[in-house]
C-alpha atoms as a PDB file:
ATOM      1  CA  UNK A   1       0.000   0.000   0.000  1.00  0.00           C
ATOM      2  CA  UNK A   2       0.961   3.756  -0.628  1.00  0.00           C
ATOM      3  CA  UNK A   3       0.822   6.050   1.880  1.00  0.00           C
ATOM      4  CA  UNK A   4       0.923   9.564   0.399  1.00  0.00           C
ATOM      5  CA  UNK A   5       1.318  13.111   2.895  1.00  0.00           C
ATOM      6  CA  UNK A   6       0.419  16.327   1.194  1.00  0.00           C
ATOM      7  CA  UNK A   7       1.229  19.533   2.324  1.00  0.00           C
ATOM      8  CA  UNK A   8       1.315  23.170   1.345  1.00  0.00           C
ATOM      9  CA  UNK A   9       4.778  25.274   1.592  1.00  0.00           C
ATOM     10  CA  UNK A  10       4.897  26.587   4.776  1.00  0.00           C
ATOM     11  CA  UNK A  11       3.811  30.911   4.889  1.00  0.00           C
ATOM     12  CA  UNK A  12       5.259  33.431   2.496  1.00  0.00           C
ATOM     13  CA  UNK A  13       5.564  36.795   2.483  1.00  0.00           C
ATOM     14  CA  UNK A  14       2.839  37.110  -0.146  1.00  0.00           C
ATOM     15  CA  UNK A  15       0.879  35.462   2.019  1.00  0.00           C
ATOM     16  CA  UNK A  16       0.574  37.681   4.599  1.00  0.00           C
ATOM     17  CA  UNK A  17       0.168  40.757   2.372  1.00  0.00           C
ATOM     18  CA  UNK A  18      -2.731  38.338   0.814  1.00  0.00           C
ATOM     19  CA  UNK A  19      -1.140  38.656  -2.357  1.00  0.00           C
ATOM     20  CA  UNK A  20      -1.626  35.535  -5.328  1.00  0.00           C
ATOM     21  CA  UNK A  21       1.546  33.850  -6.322  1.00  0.00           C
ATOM     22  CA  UNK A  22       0.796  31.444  -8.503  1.00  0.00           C
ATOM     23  CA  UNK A  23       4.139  31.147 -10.422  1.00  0.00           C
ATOM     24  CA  UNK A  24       5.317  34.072  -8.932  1.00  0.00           C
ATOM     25  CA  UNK A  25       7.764  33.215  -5.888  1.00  0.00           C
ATOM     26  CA  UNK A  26       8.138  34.738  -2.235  1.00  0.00           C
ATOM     27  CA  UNK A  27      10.236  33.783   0.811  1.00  0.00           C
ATOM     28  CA  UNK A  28       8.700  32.031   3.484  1.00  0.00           C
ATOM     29  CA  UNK A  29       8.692  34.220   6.855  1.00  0.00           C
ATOM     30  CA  UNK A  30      10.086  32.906   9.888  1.00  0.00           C
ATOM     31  CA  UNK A  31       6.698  31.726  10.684  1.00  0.00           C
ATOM     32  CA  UNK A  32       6.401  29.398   7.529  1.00  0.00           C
ATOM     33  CA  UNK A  33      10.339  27.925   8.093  1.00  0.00           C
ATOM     34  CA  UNK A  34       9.283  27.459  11.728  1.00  0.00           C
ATOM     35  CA  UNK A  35       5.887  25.490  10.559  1.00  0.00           C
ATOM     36  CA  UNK A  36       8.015  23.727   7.721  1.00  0.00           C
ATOM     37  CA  UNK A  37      10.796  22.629  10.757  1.00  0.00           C
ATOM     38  CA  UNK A  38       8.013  21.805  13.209  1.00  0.00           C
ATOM     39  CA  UNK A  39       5.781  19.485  10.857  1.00  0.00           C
ATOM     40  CA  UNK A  40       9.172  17.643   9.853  1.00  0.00           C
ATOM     41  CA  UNK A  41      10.182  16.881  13.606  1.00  0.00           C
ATOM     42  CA  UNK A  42       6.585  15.304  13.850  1.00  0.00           C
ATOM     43  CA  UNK A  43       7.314  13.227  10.910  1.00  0.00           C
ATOM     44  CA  UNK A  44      10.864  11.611  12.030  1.00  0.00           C
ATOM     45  CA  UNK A  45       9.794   8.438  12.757  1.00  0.00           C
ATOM     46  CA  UNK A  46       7.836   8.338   9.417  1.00  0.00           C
ATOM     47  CA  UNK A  47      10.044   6.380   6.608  1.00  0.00           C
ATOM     48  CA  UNK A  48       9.697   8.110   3.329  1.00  0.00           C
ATOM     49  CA  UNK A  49      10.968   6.621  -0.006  1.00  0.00           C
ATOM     50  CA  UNK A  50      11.150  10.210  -1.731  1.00  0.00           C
ATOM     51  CA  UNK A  51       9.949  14.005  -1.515  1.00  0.00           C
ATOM     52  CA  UNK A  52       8.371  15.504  -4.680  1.00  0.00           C
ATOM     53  CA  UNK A  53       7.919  19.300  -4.918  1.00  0.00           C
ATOM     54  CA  UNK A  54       7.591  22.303  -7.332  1.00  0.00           C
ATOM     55  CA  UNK A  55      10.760  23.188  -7.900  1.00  0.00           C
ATOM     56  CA  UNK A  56       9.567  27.186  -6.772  1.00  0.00           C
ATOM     57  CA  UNK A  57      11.709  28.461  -4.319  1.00  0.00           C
ATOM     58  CA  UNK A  58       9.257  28.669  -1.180  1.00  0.00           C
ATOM     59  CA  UNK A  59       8.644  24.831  -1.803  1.00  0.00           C
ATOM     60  CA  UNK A  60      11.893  23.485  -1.997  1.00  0.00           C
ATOM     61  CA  UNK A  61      12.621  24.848   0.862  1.00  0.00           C
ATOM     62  CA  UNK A  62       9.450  23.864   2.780  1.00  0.00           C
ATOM     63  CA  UNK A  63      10.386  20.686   1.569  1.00  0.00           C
ATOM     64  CA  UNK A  64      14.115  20.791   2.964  1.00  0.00           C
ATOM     65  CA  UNK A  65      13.144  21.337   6.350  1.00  0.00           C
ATOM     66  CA  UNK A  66      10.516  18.499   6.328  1.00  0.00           C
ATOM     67  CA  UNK A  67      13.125  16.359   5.386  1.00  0.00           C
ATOM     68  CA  UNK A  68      15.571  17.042   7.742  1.00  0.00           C
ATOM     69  CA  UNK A  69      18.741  14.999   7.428  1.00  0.00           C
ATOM     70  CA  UNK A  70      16.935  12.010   6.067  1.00  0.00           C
ATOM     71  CA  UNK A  71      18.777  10.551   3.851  1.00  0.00           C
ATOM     72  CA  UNK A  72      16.576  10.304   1.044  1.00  0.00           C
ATOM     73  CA  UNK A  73      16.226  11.734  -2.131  1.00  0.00           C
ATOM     74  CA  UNK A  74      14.066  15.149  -3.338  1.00  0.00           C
ATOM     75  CA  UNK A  75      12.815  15.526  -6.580  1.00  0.00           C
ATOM     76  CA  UNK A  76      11.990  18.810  -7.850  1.00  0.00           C
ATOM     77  CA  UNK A  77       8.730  18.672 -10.554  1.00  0.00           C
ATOM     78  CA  UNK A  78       9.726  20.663 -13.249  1.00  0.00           C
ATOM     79  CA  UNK A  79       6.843  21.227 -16.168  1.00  0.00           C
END
């Protein structure tokens, strides 16, 4: 069986001025890297065979700290 977790890249700046993205690309604040950090210490324990993102700027890194220093591979969805 597949087990798959879905998130959404952890606050931007755009965010908070309630501005769209879409393509467009923002930094996360120090609120979104802290969320990011905090959802991938409550995953640890889970074993994941790979991470698959956008390969925008705000979700790489969202995906970064989720992974932690799990050594497994990221893959970055390009179109």
């Amino acid at each position: 069986m597949i087990t798959l977790y879905i998130t959404r890249h952890g606050e931007t700046e755009w965010n908070t001025e309630k501005r769209m993205q879409g393509w467009s690309d923002s930094n996360l604040t120090v609120k979104g890297g802290e969320h990011a950090a905090l959802l991938g210490n409550r995953l640890k324990e889970v074993s994941f065979d790979a991470i698959y993102s956008s390969p925008s700027k705000r979700t790489e890194l969202t995906a970064g700290l989720i992974k932690g220093d799990k050594d497994i591979r990221s893959l970055w969805m390009r179109d």
